[in-house]
Protein backbone atom coordinates (compact mmCIF):
# COMPACT_ATOMS: atom_id res chain seq x y z
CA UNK A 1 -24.77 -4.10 -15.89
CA UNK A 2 -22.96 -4.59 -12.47
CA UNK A 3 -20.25 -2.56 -11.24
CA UNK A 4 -17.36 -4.12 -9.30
CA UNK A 5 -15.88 -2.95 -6.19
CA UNK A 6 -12.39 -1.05 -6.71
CA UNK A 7 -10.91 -3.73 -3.98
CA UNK A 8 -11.68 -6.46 -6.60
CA UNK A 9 -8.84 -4.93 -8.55
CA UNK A 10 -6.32 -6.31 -6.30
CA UNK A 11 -6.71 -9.85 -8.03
CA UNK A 12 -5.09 -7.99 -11.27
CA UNK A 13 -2.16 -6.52 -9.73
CA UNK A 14 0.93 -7.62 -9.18
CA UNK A 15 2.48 -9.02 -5.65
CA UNK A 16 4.64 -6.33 -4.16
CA UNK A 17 1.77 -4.04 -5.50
CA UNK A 18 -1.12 -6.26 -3.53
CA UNK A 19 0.96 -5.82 -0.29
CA UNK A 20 1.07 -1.61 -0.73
CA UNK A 21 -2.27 -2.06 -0.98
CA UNK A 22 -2.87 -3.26 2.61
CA UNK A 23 0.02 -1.28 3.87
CA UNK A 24 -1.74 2.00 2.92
CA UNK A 25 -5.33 1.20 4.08
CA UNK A 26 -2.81 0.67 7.38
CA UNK A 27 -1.23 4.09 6.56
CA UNK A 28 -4.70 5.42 5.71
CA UNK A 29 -6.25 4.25 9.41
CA UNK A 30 -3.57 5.84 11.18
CA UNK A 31 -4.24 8.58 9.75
CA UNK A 32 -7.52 8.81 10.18
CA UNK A 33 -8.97 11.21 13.05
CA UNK A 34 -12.60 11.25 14.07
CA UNK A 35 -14.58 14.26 15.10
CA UNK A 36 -13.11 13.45 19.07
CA UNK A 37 -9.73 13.64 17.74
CA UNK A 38 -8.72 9.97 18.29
CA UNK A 39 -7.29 7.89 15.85
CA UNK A 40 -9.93 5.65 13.95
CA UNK A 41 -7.97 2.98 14.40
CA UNK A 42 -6.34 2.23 17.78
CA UNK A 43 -3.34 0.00 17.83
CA UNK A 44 -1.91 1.27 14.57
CA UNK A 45 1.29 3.26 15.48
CA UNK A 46 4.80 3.50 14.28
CA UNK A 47 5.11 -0.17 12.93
CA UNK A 48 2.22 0.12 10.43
CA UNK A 49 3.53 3.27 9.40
CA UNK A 50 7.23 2.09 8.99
CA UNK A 51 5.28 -0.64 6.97
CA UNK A 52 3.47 1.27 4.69
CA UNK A 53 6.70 3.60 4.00
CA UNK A 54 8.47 0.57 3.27
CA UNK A 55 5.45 -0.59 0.81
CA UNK A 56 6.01 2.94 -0.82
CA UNK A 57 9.67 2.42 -1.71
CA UNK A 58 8.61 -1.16 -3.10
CA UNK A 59 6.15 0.32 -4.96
CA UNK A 60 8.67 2.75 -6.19
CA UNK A 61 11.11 0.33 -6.85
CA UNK A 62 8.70 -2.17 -8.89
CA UNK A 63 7.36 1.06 -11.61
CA UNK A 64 11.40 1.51 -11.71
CA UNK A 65 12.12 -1.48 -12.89
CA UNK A 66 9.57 -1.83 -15.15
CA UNK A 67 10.27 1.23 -17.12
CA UNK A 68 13.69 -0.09 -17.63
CA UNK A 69 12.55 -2.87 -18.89
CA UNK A 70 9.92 -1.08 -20.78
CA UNK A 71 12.98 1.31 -21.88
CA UNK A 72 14.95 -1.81 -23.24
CA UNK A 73 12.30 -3.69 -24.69
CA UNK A 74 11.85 -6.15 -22.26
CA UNK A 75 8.30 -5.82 -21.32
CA UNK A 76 5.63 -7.36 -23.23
CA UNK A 77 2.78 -5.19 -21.81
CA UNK A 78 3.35 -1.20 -21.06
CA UNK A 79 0.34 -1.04 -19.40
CA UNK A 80 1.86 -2.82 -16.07
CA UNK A 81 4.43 -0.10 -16.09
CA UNK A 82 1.76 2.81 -16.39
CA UNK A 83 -0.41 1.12 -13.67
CA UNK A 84 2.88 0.46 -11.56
CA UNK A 85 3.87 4.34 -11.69
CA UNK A 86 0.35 5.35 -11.35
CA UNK A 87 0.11 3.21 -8.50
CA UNK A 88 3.60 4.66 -6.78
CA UNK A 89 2.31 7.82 -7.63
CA UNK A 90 -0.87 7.64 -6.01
CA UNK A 91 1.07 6.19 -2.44
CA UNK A 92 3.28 9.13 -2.60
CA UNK A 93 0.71 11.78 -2.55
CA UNK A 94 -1.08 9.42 0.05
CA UNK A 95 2.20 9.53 2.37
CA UNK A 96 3.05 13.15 1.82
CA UNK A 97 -0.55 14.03 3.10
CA UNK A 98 -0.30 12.18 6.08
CA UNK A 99 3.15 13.18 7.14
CA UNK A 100 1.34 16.92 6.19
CA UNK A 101 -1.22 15.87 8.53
CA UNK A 102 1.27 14.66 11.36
CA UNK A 103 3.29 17.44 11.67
CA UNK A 104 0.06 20.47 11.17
CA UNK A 105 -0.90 18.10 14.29
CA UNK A 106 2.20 18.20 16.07
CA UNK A 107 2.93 22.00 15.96
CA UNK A 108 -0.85 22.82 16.60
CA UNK A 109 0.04 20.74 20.20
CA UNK A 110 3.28 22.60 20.74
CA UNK A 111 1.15 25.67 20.28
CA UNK A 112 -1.22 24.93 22.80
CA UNK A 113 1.76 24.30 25.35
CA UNK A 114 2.71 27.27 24.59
């Protein structure tokens, strides 16, 4: 029995949902510090970010309009729409720790200059 990698899964999921996924390994990297303190990926800034947040509300979007058309009847399979919201879920949590992690950072420097 073989196990496949979890980025194999990206081959099942939809478009907009294949995008968030690169947007938040982005979002991810930025937010990534090593043990010096410097980012673990250089080069990512604001732009990736602004990405990512904009693959969020896409994300969002997409689980929204599939429970409306899971709602009215329209959608053959529910499982995209619990996947979808999963999914949005899951990016949410993702952001919310990193903007956590941004601004801990931020007032820790405006302590030290202090």
């Amino acid at each position: 029995m073989s196990i496949s990698p979890v980025s194999a899964l990206s081959a099942y999921l939809p478009m907009q949902a294949a995008s968030s996924a690169s947007a938040l390994s982005a979002l991810g990297a930025a937010g990534a510090t090593g043990a010096s303190g410097a980012t673990a990926a250089q080069g990512v800034g604001f732009p990736g970010i602004a990405g990512a947040v904009d693959s969020l509300q896409a994300s969002q979007s997409y689980a929204s309009d599939l429970a409306i058309k899971a709602v009215t009847g329209d959608l053959d399979d529910v499982h995209d729409y619990t996947v979808a919201a999963t999914q949005a879920a899951v990016t949410l949590e993702l952001t919310a720790a990193v903007r956590n992690k941004a601004v801990e950072a931020f007032t820790e420097i405006m302590r030290m200059q202090a």
